[in-house]
N, C-alpha and C. Protein backbone atom coordinates (compact mmCIF):
# COMPACT_ATOMS: atom_id res chain seq x y z
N UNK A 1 -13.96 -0.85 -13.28
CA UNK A 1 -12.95 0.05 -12.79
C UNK A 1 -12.61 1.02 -13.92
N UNK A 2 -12.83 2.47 -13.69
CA UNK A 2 -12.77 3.34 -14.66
C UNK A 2 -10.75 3.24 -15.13
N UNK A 3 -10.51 4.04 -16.44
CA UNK A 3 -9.32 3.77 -16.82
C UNK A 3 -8.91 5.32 -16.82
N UNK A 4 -7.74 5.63 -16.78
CA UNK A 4 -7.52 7.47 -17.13
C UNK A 4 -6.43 7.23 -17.93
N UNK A 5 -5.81 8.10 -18.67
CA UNK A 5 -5.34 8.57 -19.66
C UNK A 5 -4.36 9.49 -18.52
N UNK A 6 -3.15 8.87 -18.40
CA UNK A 6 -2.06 9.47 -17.34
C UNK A 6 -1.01 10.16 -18.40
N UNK A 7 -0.26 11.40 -18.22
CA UNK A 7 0.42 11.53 -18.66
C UNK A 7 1.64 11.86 -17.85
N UNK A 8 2.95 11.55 -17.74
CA UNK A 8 3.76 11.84 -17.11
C UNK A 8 4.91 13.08 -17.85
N UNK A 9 4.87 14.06 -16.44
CA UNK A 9 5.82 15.26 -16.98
C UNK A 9 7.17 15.32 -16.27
N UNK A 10 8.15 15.15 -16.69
CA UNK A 10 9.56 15.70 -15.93
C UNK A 10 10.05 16.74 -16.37
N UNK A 11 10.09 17.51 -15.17
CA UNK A 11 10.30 19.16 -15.16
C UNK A 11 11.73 19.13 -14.66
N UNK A 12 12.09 20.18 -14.87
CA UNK A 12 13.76 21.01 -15.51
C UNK A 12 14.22 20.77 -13.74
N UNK A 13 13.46 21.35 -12.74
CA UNK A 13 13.80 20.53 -11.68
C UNK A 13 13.62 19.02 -11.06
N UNK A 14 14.19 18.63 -10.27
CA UNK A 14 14.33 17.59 -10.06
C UNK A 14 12.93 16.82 -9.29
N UNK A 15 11.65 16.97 -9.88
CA UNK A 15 10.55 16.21 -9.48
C UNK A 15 9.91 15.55 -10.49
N UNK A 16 8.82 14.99 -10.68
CA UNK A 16 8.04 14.46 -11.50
C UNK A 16 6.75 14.38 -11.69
N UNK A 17 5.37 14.98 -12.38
CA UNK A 17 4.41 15.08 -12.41
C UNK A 17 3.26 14.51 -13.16
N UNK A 18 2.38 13.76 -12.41
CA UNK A 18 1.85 13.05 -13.25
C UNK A 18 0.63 13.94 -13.12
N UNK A 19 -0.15 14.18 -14.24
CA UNK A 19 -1.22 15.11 -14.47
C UNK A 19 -2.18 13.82 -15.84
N UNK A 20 -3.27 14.08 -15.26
CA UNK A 20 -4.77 13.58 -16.08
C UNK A 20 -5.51 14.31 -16.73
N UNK A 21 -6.01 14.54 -17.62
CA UNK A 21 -7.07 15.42 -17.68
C UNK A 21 -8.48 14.50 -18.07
N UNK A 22 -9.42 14.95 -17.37
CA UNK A 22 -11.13 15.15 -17.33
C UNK A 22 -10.99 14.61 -16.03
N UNK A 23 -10.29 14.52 -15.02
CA UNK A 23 -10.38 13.94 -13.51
C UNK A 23 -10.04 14.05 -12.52
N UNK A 24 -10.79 14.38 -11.21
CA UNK A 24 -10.22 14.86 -10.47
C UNK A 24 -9.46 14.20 -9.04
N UNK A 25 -9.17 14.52 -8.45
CA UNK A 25 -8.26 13.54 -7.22
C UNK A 25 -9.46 12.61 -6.91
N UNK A 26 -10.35 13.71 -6.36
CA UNK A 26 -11.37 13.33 -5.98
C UNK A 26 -12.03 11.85 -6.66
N UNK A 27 -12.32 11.96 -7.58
CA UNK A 27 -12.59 10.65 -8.78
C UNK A 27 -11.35 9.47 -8.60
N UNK A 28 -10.27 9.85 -8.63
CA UNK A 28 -9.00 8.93 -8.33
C UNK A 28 -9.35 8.50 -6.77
N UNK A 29 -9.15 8.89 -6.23
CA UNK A 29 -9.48 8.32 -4.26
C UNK A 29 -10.55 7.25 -4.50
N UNK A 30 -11.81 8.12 -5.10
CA UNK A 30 -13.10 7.11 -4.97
C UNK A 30 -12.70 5.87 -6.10
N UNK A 31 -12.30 6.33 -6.51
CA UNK A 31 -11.91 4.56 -7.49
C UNK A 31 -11.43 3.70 -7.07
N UNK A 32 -10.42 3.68 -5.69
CA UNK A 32 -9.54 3.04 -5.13
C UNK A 32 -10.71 2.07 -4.13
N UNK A 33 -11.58 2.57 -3.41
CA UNK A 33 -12.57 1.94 -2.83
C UNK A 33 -12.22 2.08 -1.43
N UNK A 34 -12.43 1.39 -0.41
CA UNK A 34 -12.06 1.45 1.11
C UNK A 34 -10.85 0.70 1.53
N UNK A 35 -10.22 0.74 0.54
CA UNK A 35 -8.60 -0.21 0.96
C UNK A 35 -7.81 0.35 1.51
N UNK A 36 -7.17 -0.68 2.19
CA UNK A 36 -5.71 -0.17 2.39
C UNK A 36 -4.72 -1.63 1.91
N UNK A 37 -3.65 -1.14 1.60
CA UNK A 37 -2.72 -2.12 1.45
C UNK A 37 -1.54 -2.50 2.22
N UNK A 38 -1.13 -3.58 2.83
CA UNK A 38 -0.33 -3.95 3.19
C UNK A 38 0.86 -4.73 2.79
N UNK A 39 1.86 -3.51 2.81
CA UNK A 39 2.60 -4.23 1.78
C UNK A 39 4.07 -5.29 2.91
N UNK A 40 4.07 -6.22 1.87
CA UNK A 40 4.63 -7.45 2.81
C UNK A 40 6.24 -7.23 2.25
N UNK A 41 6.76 -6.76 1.13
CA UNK A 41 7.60 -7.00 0.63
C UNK A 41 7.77 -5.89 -0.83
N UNK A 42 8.93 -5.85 -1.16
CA UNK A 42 8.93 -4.84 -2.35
C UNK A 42 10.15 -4.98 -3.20
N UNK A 43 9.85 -5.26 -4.39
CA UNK A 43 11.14 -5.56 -5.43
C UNK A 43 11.41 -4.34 -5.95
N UNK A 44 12.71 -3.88 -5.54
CA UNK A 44 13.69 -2.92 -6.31
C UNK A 44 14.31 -3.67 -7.37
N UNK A 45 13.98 -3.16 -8.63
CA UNK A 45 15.32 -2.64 -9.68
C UNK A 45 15.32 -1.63 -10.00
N UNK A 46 17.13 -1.34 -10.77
CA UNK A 46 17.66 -0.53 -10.79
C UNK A 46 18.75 -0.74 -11.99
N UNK A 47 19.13 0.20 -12.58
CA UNK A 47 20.18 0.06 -13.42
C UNK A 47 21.36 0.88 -12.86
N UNK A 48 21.28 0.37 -12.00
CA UNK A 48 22.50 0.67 -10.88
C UNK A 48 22.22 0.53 -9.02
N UNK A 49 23.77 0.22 -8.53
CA UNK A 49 23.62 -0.26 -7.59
C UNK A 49 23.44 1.12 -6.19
N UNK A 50 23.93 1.98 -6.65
CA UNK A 50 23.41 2.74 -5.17
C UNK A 50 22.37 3.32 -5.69
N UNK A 51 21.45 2.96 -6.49
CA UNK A 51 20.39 3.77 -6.23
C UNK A 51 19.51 3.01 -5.49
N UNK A 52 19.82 1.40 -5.45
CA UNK A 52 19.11 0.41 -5.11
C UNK A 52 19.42 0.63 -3.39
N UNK A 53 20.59 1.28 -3.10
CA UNK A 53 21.43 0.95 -1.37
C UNK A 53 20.65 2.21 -0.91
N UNK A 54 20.07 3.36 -1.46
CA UNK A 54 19.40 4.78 -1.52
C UNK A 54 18.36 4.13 -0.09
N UNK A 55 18.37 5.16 0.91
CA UNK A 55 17.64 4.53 1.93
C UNK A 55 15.84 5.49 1.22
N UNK A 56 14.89 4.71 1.20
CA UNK A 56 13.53 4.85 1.10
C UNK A 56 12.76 5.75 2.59
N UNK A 57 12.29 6.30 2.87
CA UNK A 57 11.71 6.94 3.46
C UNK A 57 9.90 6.72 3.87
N UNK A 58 9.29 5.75 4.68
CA UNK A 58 8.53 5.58 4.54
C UNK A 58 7.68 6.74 5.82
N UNK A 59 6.30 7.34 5.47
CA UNK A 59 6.09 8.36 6.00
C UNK A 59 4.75 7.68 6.57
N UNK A 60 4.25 8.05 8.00
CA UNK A 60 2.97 7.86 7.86
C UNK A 60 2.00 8.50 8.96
N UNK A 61 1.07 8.67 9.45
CA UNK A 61 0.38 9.42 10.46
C UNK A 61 0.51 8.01 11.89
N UNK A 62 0.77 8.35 12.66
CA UNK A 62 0.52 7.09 13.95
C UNK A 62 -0.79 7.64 14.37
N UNK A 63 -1.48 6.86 15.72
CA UNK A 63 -2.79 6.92 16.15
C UNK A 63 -2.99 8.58 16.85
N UNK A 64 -1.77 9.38 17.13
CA UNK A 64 -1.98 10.66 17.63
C UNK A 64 -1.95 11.59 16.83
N UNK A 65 -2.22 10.98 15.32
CA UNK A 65 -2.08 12.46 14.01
C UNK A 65 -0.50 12.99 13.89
N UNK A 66 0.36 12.52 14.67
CA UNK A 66 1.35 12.78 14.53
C UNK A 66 2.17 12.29 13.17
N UNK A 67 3.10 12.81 12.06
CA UNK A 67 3.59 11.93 11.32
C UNK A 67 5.06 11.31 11.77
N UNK A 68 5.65 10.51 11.16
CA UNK A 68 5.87 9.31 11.59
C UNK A 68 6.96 8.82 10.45
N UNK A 69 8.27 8.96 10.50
CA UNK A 69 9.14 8.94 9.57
C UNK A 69 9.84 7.45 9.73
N UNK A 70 9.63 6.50 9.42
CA UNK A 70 10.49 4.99 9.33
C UNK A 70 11.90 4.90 7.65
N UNK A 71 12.78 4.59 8.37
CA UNK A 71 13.55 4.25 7.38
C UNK A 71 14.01 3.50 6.72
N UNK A 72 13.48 3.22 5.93
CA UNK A 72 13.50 1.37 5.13
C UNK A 72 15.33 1.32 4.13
N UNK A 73 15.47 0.39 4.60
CA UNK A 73 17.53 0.61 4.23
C UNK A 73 17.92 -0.63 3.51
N UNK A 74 17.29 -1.12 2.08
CA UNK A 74 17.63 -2.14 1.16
C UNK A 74 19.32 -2.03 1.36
N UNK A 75 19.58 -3.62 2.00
CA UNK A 75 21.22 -3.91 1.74
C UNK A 75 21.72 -4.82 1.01
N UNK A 76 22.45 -4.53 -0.46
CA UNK A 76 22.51 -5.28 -1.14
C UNK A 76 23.95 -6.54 -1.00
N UNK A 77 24.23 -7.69 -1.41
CA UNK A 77 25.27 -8.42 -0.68
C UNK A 77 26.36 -7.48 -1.73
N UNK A 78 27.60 -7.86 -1.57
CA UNK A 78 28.53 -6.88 -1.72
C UNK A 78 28.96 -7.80 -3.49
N UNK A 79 28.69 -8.96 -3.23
CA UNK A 79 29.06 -10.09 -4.33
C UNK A 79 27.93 -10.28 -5.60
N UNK A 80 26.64 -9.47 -4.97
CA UNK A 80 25.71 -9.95 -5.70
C UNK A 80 26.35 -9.00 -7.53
N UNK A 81 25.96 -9.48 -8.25
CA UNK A 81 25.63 -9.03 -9.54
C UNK A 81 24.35 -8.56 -10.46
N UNK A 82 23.52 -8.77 -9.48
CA UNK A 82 22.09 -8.14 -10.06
C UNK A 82 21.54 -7.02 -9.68
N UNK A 83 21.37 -6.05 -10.19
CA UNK A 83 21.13 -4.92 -9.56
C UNK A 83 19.69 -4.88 -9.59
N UNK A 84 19.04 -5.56 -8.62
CA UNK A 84 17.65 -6.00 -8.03
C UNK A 84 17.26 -6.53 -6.34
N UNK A 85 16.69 -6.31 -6.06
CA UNK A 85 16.42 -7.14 -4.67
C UNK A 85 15.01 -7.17 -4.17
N UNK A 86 14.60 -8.00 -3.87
CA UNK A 86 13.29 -7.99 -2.91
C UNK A 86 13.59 -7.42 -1.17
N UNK A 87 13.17 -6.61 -0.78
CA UNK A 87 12.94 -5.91 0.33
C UNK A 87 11.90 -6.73 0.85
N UNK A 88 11.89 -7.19 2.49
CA UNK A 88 11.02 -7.61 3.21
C UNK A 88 10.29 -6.44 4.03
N UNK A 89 9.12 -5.67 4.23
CA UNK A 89 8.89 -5.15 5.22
C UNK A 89 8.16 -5.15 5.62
N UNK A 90 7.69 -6.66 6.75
CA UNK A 90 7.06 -6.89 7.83
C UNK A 90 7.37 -6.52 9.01
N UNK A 91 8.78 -6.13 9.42
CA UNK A 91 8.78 -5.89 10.72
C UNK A 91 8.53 -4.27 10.82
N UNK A 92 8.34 -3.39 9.62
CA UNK A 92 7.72 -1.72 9.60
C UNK A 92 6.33 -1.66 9.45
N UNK A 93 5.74 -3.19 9.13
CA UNK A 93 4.52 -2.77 8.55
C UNK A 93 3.80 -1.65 8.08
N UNK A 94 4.47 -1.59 6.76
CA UNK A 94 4.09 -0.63 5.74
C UNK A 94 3.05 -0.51 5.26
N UNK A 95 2.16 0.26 5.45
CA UNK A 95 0.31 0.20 5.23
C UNK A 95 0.08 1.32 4.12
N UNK A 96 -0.37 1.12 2.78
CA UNK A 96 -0.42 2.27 2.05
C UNK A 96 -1.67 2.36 1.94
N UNK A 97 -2.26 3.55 2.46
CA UNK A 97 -3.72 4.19 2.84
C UNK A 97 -4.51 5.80 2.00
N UNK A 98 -3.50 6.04 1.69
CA UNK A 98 -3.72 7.10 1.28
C UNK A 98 -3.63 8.70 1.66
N UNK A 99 -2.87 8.06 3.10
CA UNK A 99 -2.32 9.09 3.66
C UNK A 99 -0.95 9.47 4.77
N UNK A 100 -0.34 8.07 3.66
CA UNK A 100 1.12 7.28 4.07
C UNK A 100 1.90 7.86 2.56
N UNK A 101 3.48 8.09 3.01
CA UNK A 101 4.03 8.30 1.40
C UNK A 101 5.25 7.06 1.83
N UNK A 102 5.61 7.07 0.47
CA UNK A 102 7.39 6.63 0.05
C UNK A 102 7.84 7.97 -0.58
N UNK A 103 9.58 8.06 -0.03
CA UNK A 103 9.85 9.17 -0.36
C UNK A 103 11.49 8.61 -0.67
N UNK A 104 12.15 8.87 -1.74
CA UNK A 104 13.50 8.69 -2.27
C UNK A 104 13.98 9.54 -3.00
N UNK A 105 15.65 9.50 -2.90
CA UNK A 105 15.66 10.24 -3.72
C UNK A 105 16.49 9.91 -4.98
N UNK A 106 16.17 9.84 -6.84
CA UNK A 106 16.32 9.68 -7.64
C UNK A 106 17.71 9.74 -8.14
N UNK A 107 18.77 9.60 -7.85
CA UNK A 107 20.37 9.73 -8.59
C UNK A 107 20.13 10.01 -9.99
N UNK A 108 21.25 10.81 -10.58
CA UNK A 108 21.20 11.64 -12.02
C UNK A 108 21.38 10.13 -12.76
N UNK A 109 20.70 9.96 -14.31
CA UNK A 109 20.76 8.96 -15.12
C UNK A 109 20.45 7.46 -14.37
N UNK A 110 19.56 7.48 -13.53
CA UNK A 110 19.19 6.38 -13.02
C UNK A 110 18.05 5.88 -12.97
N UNK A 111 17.38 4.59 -13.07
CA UNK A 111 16.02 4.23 -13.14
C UNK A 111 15.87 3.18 -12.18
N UNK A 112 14.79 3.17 -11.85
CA UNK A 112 14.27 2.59 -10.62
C UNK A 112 12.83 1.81 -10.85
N UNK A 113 12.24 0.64 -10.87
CA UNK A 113 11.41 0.38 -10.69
C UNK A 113 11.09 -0.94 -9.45
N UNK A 114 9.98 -0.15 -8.90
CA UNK A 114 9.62 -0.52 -7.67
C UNK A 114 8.18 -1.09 -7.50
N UNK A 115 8.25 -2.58 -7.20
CA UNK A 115 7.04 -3.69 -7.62
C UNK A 115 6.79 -3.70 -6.10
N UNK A 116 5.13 -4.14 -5.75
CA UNK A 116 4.36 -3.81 -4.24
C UNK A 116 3.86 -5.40 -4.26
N UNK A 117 4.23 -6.08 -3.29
CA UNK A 117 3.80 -7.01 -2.94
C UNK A 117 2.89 -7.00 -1.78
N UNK A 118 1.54 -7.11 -1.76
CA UNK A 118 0.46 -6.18 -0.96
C UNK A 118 -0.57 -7.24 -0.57
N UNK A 119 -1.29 -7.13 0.67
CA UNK A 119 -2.54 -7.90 0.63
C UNK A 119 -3.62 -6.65 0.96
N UNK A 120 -4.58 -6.60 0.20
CA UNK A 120 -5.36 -5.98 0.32
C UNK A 120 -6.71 -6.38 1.29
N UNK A 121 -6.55 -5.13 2.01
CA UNK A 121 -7.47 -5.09 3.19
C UNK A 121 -8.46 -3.98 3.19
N UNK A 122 -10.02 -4.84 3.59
CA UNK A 122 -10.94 -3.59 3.58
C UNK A 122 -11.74 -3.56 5.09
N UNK A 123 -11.71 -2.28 5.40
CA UNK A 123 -12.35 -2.44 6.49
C UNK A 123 -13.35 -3.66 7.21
N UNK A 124 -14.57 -3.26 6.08
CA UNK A 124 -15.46 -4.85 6.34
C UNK A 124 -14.65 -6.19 6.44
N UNK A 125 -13.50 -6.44 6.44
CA UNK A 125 -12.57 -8.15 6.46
C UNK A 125 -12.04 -7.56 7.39
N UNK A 126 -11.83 -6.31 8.65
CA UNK A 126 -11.53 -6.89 9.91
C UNK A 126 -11.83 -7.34 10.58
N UNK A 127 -13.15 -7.77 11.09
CA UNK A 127 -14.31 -8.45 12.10
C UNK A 127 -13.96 -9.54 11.63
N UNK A 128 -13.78 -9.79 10.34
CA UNK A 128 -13.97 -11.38 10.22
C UNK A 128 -12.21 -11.93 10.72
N UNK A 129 -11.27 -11.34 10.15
CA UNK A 129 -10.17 -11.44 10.83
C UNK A 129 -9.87 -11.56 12.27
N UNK A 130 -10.52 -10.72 13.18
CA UNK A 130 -10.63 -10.28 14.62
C UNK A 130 -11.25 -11.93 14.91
N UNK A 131 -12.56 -12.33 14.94
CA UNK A 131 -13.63 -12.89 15.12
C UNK A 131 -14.01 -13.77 14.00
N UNK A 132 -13.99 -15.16 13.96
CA UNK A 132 -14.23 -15.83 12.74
C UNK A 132 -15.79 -15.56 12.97
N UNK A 133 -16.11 -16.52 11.84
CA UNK A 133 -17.90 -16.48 12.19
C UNK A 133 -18.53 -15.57 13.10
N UNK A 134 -18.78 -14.37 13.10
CA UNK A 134 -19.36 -13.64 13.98
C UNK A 134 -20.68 -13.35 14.43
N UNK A 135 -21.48 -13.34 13.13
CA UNK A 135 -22.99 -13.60 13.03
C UNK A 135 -23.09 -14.68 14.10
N UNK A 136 -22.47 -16.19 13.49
CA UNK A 136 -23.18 -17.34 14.43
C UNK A 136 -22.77 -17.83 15.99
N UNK A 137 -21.11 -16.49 16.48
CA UNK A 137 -20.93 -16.31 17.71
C UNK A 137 -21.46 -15.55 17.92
N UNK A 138 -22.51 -14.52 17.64
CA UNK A 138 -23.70 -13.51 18.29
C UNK A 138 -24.74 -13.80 18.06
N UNK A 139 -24.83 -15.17 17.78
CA UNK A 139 -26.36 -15.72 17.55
C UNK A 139 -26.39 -16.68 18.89
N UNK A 140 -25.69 -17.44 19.01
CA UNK A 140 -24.95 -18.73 19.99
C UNK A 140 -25.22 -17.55 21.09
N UNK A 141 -24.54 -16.65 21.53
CA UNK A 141 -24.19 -15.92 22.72
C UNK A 141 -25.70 -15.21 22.97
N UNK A 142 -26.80 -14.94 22.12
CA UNK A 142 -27.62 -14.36 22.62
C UNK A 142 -28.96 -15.40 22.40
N UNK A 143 -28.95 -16.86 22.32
CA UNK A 143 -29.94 -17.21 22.30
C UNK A 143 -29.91 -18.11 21.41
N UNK A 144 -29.72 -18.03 20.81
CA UNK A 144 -29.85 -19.34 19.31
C UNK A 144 -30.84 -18.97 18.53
N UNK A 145 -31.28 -17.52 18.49
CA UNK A 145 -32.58 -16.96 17.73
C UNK A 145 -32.73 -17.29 15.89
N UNK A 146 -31.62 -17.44 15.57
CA UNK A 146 -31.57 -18.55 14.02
C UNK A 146 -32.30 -16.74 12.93
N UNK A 147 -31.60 -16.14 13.68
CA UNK A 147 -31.72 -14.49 12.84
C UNK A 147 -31.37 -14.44 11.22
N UNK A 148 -30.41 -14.93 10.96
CA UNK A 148 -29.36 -14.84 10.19
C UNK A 148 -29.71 -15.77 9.37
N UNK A 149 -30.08 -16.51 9.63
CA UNK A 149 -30.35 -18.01 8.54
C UNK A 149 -31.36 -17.18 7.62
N UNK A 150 -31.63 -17.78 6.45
CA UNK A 150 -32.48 -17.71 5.57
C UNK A 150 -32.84 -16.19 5.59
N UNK A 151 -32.36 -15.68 6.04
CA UNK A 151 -32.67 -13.98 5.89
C UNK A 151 -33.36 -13.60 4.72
N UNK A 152 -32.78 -13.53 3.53
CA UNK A 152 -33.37 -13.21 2.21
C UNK A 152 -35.05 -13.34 2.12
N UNK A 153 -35.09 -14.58 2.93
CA UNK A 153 -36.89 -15.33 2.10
C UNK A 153 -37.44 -14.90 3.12
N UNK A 154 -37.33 -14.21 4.97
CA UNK A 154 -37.99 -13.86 5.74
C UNK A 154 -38.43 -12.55 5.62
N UNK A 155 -37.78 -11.60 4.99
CA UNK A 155 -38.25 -10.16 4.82
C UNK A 155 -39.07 -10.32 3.90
């Protein structure tokens, strides 16, 4: 897995830019491979408490290209003293693909770090998910032709 040399810029307005040099998006995408991630859960901290209560914005395309705005709303208990929480979000199922965002917004003098609790999924592991053993239920279903066995030493 190649490494880059990230540098992070914060500009006089209120965004943040991370810029590389010798690489292009293009090179970044293909490094990532055919994943997507599913994230199950997500730990906020914060060195403070409403940035943690700050509702998250999760963005994403649905099956009609349409985008698709969900609002993820960390509630912290009113007693707690840690300005941290694990976020559950299975019932939004949050899929980061590469053409899904998170979107928040940053309070003055505040820091935020935000940990992804993810199972990574690649296309090729849906069939097997869908369909256990599939080879030897399309071997069974068309015959018992024994295709699949020993493959390597028959070609």
């Amino acid at each position: 897995m190649p490494s880059f040399a990230v540098t992070i810029t914060i500009t006089t307005t209120p965004a943040v830019a991370v810029t590389a040099s010798n690489v292009t998006y293009d090179e970044i995408r293909r490094s990532l491979g055919d994943y997507v991630y599913l994230v199950e859960r997500v730990y906020l901290f914060s060195n403070s408490f409403q940035q943690i209560n700050g509702v998250v914005k999760y963005e994403h395309y649905n099956v009609d290209g349409n985008i698709v705005v969900e609002n993820l709303t960390p509630t912290i208990d009113p007693y707690q003293t840690q300005k941290s929480l694990f976020y559950d979000t299975k019932k939004f199922d949050v899929i980061l693909d590469g053409q899904s965002s998170l979107d928040f917004d940053l309070l003055p003098n505040a820091e935020i770090k935000l940990e992804f609790f993810t199972n990574r999924l690649a296309k090729r592991d849906a069939l097997d998910i869908l369909t256990p053993n599939n080879f030897k239920t399309l071997e069974s279903s068309m015959g018992k032709f024994s295709f699949f066995e020993d493959w390597e030493t028959q070609l």
